[in-house]
PDB file of N, CA and C in Angstrom:
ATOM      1  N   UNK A   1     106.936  72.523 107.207  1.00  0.00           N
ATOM      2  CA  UNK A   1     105.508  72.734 107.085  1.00  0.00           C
ATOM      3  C   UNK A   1     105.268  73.775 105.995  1.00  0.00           C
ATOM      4  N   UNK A   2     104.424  73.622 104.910  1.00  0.00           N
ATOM      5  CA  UNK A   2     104.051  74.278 104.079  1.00  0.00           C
ATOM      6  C   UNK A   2     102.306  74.957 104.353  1.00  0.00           C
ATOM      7  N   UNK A   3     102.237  75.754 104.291  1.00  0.00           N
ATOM      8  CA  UNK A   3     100.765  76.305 104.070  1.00  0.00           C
ATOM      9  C   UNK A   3     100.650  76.426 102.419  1.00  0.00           C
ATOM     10  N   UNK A   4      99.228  76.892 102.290  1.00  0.00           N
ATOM     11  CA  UNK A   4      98.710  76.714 100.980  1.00  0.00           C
ATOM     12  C   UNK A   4      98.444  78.387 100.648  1.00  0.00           C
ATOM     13  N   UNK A   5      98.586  78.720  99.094  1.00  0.00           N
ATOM     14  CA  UNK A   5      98.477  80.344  99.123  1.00  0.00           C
ATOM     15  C   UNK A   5      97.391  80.984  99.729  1.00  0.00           C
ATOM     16  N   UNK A   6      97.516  82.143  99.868  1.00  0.00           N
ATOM     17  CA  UNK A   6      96.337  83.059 100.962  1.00  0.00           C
ATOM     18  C   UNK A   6      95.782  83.207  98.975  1.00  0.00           C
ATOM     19  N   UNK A   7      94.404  83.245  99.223  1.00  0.00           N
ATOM     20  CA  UNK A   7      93.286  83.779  98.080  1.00  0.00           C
ATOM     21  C   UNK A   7      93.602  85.508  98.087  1.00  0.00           C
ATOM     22  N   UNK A   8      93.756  85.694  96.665  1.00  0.00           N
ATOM     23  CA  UNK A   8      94.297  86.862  96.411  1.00  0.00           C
ATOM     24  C   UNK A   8      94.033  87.381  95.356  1.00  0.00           C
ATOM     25  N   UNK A   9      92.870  88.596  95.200  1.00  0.00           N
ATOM     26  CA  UNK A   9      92.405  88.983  94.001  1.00  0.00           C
ATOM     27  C   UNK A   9      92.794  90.488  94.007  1.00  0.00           C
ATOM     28  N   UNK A  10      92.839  90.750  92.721  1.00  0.00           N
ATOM     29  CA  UNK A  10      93.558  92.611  92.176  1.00  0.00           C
ATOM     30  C   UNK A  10      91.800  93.105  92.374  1.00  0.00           C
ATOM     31  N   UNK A  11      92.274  94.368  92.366  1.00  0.00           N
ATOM     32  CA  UNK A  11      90.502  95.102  92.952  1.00  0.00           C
ATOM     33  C   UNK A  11      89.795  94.986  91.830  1.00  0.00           C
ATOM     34  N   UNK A  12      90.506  95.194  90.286  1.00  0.00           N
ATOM     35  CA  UNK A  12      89.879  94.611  88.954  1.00  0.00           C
ATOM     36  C   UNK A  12      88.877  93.752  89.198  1.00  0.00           C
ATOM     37  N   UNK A  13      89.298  92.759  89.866  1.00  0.00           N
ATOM     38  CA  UNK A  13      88.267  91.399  90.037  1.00  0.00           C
ATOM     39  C   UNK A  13      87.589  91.773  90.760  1.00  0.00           C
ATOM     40  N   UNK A  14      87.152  92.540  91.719  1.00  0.00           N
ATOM     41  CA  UNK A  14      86.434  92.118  92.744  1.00  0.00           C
ATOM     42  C   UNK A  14      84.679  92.861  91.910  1.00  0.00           C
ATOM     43  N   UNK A  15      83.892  92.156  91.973  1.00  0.00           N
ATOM     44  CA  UNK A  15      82.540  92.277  91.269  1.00  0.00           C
ATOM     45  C   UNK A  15      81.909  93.485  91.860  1.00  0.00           C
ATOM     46  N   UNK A  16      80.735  94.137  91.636  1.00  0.00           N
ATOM     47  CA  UNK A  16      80.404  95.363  92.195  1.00  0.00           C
ATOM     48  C   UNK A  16      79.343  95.027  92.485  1.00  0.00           C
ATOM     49  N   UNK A  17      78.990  93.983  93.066  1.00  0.00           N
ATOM     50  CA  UNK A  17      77.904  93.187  94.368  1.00  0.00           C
ATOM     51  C   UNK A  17      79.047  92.641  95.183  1.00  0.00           C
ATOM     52  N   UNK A  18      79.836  92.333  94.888  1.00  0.00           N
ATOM     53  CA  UNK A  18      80.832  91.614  96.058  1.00  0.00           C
ATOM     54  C   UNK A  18      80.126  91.869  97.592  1.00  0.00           C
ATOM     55  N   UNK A  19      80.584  91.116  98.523  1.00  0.00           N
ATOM     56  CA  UNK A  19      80.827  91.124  99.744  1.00  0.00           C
ATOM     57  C   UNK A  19      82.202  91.692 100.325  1.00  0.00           C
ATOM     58  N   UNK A  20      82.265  92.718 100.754  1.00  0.00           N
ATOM     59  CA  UNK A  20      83.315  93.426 101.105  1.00  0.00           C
ATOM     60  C   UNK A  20      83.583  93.740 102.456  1.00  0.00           C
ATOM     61  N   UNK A  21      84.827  93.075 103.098  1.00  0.00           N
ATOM     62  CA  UNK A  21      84.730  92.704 104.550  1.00  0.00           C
ATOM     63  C   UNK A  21      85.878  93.695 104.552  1.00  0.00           C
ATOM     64  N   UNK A  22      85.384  95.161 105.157  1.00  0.00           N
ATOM     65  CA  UNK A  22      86.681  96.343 105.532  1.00  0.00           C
ATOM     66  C   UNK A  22      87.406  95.905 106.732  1.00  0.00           C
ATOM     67  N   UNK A  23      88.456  95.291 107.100  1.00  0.00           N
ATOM     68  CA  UNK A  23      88.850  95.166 108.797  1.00  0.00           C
ATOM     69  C   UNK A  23      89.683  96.490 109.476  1.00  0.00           C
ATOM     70  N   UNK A  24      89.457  97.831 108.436  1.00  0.00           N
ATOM     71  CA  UNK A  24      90.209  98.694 108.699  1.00  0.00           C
ATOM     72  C   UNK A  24      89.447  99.221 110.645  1.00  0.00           C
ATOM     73  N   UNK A  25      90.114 100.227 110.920  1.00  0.00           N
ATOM     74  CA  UNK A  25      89.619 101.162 112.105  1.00  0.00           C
ATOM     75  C   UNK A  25      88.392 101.793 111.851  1.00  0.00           C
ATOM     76  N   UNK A  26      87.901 102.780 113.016  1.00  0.00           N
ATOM     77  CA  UNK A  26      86.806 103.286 112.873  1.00  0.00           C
ATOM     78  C   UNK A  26      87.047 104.772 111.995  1.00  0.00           C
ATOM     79  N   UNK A  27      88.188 105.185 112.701  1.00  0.00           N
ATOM     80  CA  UNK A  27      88.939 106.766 111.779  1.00  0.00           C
ATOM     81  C   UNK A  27      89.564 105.643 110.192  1.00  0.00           C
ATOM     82  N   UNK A  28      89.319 104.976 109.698  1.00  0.00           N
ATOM     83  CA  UNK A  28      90.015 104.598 108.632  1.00  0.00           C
ATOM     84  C   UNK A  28      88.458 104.722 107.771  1.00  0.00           C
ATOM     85  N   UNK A  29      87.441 103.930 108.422  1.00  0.00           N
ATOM     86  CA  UNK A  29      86.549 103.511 107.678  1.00  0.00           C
ATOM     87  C   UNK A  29      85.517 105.487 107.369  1.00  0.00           C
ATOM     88  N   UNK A  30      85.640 106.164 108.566  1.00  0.00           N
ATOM     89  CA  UNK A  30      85.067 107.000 108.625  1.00  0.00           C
ATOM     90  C   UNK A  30      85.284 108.134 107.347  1.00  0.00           C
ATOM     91  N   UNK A  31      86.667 107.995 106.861  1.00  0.00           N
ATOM     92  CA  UNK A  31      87.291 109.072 105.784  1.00  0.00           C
ATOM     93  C   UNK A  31      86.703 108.247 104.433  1.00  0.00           C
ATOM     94  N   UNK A  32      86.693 106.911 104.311  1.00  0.00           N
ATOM     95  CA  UNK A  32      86.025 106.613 102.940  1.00  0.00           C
ATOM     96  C   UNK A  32      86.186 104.722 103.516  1.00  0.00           C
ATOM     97  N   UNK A  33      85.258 104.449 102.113  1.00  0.00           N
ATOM     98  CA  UNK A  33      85.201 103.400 102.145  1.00  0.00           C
ATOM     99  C   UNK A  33      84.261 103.004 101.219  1.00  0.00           C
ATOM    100  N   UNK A  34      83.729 101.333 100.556  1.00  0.00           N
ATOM    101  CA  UNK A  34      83.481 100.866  99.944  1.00  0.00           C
ATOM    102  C   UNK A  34      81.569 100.800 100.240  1.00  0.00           C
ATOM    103  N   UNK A  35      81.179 101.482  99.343  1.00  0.00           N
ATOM    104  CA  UNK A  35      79.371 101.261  99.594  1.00  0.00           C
ATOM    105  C   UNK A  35      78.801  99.979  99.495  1.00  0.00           C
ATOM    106  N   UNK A  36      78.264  99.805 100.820  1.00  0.00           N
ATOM    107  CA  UNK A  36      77.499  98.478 101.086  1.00  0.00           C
ATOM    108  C   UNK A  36      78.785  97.617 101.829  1.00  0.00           C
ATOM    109  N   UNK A  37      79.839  98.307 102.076  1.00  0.00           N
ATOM    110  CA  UNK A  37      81.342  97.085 102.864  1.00  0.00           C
ATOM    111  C   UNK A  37      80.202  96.925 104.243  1.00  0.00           C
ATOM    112  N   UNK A  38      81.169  95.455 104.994  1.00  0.00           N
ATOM    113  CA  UNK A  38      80.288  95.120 106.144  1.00  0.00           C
ATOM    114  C   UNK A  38      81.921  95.440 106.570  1.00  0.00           C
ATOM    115  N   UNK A  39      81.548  96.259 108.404  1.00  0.00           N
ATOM    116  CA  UNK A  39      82.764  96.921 108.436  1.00  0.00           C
ATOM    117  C   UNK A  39      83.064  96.320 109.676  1.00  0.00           C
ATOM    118  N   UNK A  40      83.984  95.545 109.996  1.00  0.00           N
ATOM    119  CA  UNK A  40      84.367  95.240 111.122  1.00  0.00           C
ATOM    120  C   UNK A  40      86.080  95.119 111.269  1.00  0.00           C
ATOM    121  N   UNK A  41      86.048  96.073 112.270  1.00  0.00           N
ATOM    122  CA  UNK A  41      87.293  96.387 112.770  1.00  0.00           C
ATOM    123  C   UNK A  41      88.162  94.986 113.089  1.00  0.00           C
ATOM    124  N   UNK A  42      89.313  94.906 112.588  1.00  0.00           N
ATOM    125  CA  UNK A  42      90.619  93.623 112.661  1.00  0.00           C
ATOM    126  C   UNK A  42      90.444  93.842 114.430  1.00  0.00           C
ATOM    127  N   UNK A  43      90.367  95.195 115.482  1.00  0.00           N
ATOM    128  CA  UNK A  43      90.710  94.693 116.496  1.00  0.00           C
ATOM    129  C   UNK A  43      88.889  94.243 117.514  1.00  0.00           C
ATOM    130  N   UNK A  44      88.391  93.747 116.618  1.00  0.00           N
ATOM    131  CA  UNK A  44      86.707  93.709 116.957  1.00  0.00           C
ATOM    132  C   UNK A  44      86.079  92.241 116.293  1.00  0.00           C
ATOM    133  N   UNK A  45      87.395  91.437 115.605  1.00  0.00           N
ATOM    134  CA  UNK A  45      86.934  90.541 114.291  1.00  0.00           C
ATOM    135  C   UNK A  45      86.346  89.557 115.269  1.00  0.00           C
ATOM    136  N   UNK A  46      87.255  88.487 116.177  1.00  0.00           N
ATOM    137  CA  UNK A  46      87.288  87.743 116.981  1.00  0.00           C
ATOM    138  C   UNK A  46      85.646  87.623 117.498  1.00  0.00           C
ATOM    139  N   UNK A  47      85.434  89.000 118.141  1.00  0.00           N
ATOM    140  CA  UNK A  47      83.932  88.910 119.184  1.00  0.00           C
ATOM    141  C   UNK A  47      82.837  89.089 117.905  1.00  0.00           C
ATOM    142  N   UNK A  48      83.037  89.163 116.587  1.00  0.00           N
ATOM    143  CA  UNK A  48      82.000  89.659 115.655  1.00  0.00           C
ATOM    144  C   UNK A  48      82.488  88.675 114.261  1.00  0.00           C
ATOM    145  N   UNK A  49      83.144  87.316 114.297  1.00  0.00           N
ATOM    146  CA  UNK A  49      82.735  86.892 113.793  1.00  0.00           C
ATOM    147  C   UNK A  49      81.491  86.105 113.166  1.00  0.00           C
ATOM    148  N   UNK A  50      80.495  86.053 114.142  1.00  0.00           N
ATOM    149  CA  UNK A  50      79.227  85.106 113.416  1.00  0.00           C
ATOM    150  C   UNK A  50      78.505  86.489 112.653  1.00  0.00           C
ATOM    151  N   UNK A  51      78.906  87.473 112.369  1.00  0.00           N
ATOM    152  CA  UNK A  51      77.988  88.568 111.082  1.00  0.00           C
ATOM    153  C   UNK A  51      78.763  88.063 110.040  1.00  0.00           C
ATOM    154  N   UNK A  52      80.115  87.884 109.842  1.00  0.00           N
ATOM    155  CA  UNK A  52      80.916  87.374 108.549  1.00  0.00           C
ATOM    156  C   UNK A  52      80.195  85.956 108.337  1.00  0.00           C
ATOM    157  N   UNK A  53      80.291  84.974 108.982  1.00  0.00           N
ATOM    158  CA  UNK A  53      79.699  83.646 108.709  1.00  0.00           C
ATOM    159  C   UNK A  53      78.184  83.599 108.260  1.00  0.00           C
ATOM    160  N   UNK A  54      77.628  84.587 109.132  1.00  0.00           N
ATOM    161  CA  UNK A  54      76.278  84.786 108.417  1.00  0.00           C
ATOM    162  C   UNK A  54      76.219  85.249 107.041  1.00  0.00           C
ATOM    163  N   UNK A  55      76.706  86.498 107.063  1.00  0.00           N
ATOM    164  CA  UNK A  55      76.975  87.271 105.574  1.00  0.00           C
ATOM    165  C   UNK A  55      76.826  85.976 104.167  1.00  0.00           C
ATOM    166  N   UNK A  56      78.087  85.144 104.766  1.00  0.00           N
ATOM    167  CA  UNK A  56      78.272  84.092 104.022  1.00  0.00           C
ATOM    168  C   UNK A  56      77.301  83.123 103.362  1.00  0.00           C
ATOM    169  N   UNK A  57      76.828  82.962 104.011  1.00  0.00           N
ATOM    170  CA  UNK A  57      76.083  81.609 104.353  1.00  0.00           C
ATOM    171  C   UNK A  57      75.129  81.399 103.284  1.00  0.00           C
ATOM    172  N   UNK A  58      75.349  81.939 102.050  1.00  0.00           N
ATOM    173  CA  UNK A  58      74.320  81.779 101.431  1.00  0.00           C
ATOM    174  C   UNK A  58      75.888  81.393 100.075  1.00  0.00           C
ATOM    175  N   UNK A  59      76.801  80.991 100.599  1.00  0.00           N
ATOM    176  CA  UNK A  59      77.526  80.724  99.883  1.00  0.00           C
ATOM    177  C   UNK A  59      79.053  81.309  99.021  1.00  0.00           C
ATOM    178  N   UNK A  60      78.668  82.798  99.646  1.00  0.00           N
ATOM    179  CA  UNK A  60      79.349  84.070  99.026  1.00  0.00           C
ATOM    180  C   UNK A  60      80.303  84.483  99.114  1.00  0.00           C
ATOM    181  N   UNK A  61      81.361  84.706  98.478  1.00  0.00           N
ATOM    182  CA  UNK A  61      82.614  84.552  98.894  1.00  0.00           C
ATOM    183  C   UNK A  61      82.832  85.926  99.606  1.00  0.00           C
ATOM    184  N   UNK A  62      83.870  86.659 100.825  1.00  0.00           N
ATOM    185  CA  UNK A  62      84.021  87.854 100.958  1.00  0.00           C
ATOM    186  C   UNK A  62      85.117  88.205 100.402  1.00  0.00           C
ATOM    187  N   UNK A  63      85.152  89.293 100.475  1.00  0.00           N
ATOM    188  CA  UNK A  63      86.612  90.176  99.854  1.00  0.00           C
ATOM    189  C   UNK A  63      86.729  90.993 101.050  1.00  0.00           C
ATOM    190  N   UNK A  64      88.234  90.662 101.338  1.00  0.00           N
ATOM    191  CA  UNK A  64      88.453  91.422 103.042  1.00  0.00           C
ATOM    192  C   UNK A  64      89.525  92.551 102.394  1.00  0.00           C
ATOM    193  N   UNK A  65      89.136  93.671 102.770  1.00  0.00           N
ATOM    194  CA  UNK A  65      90.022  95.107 102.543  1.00  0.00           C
ATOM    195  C   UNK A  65      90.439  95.460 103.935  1.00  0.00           C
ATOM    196  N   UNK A  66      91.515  95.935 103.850  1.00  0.00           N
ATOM    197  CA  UNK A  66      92.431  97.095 104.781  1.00  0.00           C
ATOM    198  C   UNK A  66      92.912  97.915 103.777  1.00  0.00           C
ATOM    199  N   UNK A  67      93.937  98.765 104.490  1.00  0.00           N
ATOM    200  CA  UNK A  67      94.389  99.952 103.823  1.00  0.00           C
ATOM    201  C   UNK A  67      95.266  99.922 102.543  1.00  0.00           C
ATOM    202  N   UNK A  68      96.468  98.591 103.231  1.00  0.00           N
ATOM    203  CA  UNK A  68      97.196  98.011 102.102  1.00  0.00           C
ATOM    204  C   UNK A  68      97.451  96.885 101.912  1.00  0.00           C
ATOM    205  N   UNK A  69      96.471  95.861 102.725  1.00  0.00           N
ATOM    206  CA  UNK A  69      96.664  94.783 102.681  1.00  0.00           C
ATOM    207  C   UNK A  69      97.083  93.440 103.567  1.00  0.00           C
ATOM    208  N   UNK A  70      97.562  94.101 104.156  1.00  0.00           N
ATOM    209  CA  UNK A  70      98.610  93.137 105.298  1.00  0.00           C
ATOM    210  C   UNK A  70      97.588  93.131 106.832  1.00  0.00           C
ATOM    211  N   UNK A  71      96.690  93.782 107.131  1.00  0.00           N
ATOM    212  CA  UNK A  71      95.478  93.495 108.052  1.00  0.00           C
ATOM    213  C   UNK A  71      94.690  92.104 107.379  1.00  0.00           C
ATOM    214  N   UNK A  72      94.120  92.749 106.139  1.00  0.00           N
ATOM    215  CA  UNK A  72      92.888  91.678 105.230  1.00  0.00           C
ATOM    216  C   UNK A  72      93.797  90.313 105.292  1.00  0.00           C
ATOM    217  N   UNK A  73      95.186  90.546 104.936  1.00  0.00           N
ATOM    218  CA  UNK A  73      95.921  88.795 104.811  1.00  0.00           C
ATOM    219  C   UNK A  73      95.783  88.096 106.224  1.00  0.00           C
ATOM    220  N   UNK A  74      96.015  89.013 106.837  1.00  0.00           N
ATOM    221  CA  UNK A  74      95.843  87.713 108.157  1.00  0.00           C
ATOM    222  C   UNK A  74      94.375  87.377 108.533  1.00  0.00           C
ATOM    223  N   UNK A  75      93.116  88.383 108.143  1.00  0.00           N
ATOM    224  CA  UNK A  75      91.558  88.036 108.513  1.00  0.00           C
ATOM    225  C   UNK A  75      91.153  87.438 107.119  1.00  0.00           C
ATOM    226  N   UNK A  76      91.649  87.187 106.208  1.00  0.00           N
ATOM    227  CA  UNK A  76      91.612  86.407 105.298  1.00  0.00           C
ATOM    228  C   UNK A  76      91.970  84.674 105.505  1.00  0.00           C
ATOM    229  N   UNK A  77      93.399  84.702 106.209  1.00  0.00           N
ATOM    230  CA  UNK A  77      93.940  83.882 106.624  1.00  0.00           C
ATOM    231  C   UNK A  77      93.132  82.743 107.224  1.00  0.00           C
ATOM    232  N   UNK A  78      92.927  83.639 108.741  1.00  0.00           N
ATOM    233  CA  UNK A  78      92.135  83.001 109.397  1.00  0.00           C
ATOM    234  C   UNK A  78      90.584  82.399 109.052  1.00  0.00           C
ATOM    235  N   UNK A  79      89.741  83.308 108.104  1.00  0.00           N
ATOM    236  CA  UNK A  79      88.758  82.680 107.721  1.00  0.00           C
ATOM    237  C   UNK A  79      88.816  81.729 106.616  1.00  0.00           C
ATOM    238  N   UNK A  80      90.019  81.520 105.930  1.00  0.00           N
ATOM    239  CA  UNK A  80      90.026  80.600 104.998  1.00  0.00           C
ATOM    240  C   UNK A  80      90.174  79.325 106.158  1.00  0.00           C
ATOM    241  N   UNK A  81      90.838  79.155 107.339  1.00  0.00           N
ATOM    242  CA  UNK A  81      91.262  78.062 108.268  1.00  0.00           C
ATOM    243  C   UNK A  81      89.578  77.836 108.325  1.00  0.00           C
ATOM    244  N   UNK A  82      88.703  78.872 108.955  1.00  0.00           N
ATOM    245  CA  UNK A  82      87.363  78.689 109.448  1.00  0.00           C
ATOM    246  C   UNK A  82      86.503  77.692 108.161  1.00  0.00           C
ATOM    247  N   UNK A  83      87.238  77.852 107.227  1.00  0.00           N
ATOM    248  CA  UNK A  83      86.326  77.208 106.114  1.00  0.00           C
ATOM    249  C   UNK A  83      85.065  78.069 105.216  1.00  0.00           C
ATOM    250  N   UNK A  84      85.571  79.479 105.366  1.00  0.00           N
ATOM    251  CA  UNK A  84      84.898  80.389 104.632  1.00  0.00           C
ATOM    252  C   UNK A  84      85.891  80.660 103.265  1.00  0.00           C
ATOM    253  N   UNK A  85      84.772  81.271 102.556  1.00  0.00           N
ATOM    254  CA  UNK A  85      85.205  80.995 100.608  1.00  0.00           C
ATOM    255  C   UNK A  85      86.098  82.550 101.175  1.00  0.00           C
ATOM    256  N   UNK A  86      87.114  83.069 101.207  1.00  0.00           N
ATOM    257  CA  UNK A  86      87.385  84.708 101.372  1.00  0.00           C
ATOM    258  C   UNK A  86      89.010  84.903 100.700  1.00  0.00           C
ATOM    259  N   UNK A  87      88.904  85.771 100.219  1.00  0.00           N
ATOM    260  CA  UNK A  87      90.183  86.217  99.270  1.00  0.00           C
ATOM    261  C   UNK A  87      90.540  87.990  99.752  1.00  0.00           C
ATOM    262  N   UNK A  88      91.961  87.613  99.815  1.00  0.00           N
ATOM    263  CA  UNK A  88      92.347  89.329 100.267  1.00  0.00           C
ATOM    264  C   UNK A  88      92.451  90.272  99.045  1.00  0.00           C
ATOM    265  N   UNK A  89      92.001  91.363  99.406  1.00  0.00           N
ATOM    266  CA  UNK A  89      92.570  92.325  97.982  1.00  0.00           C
ATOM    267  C   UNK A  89      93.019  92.841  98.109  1.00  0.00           C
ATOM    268  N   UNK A  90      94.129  92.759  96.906  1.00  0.00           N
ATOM    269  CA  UNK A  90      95.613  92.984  96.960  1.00  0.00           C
ATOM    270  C   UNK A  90      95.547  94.478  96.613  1.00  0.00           C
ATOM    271  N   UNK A  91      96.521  95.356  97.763  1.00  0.00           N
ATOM    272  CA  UNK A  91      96.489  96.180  97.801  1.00  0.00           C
ATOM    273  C   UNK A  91      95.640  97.643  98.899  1.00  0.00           C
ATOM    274  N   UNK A  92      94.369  96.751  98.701  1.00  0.00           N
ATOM    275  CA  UNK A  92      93.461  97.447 100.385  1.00  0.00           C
ATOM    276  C   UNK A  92      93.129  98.704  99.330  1.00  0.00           C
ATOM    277  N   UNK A  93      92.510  99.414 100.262  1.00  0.00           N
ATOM    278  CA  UNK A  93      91.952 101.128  99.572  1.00  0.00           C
ATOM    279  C   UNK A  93      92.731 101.469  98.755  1.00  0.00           C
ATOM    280  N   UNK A  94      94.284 101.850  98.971  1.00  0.00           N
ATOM    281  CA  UNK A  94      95.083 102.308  98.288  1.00  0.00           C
ATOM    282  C   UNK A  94      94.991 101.979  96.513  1.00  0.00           C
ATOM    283  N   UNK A  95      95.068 100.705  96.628  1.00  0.00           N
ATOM    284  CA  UNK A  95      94.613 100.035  95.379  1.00  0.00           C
ATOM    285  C   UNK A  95      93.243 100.919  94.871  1.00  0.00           C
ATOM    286  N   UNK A  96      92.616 100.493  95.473  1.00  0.00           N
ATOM    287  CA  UNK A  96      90.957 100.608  95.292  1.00  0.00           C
ATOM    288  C   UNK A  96      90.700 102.005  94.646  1.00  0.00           C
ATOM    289  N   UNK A  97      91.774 102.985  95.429  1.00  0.00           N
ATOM    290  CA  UNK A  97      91.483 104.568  94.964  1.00  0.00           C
ATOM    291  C   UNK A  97      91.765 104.769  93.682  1.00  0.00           C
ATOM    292  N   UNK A  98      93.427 103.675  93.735  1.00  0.00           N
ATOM    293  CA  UNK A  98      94.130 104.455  92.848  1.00  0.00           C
ATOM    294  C   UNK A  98      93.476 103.355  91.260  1.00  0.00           C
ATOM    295  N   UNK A  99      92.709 102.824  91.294  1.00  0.00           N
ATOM    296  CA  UNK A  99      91.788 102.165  90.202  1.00  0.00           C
ATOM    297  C   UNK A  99      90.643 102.854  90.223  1.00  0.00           C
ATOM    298  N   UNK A 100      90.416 103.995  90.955  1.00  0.00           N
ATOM    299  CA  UNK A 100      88.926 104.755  90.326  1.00  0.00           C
ATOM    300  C   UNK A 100      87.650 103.972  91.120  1.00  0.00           C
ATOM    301  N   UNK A 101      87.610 102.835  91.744  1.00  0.00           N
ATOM    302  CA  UNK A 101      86.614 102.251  91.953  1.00  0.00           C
ATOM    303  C   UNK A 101      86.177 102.847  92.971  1.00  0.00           C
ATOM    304  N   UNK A 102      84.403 103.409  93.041  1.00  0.00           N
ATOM    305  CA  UNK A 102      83.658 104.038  94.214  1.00  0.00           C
ATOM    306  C   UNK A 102      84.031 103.660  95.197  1.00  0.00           C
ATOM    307  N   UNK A 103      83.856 105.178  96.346  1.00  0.00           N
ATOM    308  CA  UNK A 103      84.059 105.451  97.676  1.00  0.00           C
ATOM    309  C   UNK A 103      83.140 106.154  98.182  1.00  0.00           C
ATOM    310  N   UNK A 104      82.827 106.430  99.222  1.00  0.00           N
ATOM    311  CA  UNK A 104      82.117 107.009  99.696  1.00  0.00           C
ATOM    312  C   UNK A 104      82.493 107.207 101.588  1.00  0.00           C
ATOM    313  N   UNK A 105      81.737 108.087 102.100  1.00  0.00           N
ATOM    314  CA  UNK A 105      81.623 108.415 103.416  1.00  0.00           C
ATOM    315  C   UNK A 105      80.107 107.960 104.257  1.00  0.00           C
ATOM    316  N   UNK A 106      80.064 108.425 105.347  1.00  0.00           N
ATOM    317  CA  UNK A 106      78.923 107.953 105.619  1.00  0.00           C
ATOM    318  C   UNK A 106      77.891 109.811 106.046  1.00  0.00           C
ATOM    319  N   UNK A 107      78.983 110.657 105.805  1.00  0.00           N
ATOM    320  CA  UNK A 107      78.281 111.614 106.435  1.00  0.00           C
ATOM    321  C   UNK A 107      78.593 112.542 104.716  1.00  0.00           C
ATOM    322  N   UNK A 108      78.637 111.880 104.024  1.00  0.00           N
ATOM    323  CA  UNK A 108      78.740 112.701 102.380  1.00  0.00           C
ATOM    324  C   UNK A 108      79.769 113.733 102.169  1.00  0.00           C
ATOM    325  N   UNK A 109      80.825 113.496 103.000  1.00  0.00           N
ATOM    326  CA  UNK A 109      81.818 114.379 102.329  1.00  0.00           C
ATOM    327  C   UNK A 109      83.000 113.505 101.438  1.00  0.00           C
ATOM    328  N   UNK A 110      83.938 114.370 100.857  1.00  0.00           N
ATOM    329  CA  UNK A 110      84.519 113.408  99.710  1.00  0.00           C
ATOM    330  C   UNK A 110      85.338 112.115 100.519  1.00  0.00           C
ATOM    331  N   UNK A 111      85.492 111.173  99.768  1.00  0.00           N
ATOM    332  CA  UNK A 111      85.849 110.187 100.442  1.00  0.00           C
ATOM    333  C   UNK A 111      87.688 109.891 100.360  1.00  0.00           C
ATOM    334  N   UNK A 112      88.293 109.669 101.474  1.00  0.00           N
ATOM    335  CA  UNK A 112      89.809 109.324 100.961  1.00  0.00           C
ATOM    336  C   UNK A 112      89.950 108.103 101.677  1.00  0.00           C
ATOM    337  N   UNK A 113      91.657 107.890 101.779  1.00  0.00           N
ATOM    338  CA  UNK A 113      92.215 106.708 102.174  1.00  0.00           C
ATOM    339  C   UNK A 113      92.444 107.050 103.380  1.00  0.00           C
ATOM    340  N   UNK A 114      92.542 106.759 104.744  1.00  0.00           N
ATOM    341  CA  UNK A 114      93.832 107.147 105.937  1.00  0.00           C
ATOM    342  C   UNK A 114      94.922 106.176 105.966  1.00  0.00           C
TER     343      UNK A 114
END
């Protein structure tokens, strides 16, 4: 049995309207994260998928982040099975930091990775 590649974009690509699906934790998302990400926890995805399908629905592809990656591949995974447009980015925050691309907090202090 062969599967087909998981969708996989460098943070370069990812547009700065994107749809950005964080599946990190609540202490992950709380230290930094992506302005405007829709944040739903990998262990919360299951009971809160119809906000991702909605999100969608106007056609839009998501970009699913974790820390380094290997969370977003499997909620990537699975929503590519669901028949949603979604690509993992390679790398998760770590990437994301270490390319300069905005972060932020929600309570305005500087933003990092956990």
């Amino acid at each position: 049995m062969s599967f087909a590649p998981l969708p996989t974009v460098d943070v370069a690509a990812v547009p700065s309207d994107a749809l950005v699906l964080d599946v990190r934790e609540n202490d992950e998302w709380a230290a930094g994260h992506v302005e405007g990400a829709l944040h739903i926890p990998m262990s919360e995805f299951a009971g809160r998928l119809g906000e991702v399908t909605e999100a969608v629905a106007d056609g839009r592809r998501a970009y699913v982040m974790c820390r380094v990656g290997g969370r977003s591949a499997q909620v990537t995974q699975y929503l590519v099975g669901q028949g949603v447009d979604a690509a993992n980015i390679e790398g998760g925050m770590q990437a994301w930091d270490g390319a300069g691309r905005p972060m932020v907090t929600d309570n305005g202090s500087p933003a990092l990775v956990l």
